[in-house]
C-alpha atoms as a PDB file:
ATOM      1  CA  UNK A   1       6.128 -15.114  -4.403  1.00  0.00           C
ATOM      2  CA  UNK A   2       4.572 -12.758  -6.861  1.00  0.00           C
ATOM      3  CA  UNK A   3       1.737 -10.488  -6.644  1.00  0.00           C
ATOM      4  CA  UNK A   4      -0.134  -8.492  -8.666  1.00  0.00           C
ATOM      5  CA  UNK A   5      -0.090  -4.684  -8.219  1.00  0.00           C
ATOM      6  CA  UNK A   6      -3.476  -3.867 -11.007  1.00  0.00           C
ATOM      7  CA  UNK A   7      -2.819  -2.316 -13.771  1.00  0.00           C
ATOM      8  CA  UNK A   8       0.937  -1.774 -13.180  1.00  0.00           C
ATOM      9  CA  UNK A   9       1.428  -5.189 -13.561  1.00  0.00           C
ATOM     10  CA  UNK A  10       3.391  -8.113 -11.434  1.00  0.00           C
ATOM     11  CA  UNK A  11       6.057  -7.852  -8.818  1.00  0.00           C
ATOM     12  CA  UNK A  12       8.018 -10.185  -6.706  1.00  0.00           C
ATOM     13  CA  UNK A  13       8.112 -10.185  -2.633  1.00  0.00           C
ATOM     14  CA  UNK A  14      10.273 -12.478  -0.757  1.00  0.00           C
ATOM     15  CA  UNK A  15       7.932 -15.476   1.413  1.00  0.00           C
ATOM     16  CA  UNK A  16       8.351 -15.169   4.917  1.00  0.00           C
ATOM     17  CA  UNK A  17      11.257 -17.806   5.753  1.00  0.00           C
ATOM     18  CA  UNK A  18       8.795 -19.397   8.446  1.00  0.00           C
ATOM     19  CA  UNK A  19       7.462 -23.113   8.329  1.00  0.00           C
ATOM     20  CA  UNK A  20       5.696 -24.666  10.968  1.00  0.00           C
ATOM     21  CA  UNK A  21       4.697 -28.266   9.951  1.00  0.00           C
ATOM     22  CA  UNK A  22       3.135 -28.079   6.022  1.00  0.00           C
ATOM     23  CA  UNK A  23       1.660 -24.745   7.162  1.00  0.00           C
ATOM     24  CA  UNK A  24       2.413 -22.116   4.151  1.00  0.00           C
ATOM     25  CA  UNK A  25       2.747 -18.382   5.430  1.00  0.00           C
ATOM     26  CA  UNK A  26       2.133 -17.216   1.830  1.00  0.00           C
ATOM     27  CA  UNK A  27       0.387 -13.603   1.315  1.00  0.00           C
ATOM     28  CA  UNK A  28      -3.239 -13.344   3.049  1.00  0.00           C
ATOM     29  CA  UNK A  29      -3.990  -9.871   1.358  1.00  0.00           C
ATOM     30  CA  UNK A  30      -2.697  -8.074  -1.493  1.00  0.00           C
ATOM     31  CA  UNK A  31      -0.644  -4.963  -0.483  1.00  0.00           C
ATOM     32  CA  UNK A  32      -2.313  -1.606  -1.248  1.00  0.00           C
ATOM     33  CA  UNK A  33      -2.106  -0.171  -3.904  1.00  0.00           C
ATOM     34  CA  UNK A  34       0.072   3.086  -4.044  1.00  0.00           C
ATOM     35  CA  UNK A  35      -1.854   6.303  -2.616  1.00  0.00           C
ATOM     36  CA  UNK A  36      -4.866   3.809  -1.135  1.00  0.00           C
ATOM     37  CA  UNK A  37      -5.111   5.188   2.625  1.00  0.00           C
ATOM     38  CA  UNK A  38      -2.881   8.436   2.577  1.00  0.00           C
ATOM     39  CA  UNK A  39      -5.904  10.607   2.979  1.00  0.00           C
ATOM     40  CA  UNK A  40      -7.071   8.885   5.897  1.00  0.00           C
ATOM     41  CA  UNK A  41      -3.965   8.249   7.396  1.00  0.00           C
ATOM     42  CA  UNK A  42      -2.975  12.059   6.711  1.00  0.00           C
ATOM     43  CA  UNK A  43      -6.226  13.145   8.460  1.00  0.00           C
ATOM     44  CA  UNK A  44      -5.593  10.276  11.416  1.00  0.00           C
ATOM     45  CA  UNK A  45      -2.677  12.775  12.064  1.00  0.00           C
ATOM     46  CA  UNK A  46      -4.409  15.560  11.454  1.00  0.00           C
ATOM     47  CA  UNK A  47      -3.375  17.256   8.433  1.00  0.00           C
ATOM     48  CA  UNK A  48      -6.332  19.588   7.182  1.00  0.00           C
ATOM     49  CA  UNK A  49      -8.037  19.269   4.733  1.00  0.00           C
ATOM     50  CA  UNK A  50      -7.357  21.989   2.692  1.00  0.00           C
ATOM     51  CA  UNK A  51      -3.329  21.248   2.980  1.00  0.00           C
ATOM     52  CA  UNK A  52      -3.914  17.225   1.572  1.00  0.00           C
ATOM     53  CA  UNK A  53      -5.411  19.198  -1.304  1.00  0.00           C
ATOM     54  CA  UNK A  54      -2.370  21.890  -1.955  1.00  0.00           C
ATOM     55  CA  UNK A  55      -0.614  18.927  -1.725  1.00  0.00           C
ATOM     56  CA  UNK A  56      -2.237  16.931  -4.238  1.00  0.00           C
ATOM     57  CA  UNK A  57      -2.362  20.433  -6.615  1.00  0.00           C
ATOM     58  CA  UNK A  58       1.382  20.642  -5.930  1.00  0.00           C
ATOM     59  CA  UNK A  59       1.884  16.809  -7.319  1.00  0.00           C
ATOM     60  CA  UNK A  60       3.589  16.050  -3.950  1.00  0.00           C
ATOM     61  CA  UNK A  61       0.356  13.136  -3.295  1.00  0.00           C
ATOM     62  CA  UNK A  62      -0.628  11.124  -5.862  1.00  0.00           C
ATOM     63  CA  UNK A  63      -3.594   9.461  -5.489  1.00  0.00           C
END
């Protein structure tokens, strides 16, 4: 199956090797897009604020 990933273009991801009946388990959302939900997630664990931001100086997150 391919998806789009925005401006970086296409890509291909295997289907999920599941039928039931003429049911299609094809892709319900497109996957995010890289960087979309590492600042929350880092703050969901806790990581200050002012570290995600040395981080992002440092090139290490790219957002």
């Amino acid at each position: 199956m391919e998806i789009s990933l925005g401006e970086k273009g296409q890509t291909k991801l295997p289907r999920i090797p599941v039928r039931v009946g003429s049911y299609d388990f094809g892709l319900r959302f497109q996957p995010p897009r890289m960087g979309e939900g590492t600042e929350d997630l880092l703050k969901s664990i806790h990581i200050p604020a002012e570290e995600i931001e040395e981080l992002k100086k440092e090139g290490v997150l790219v957002f």
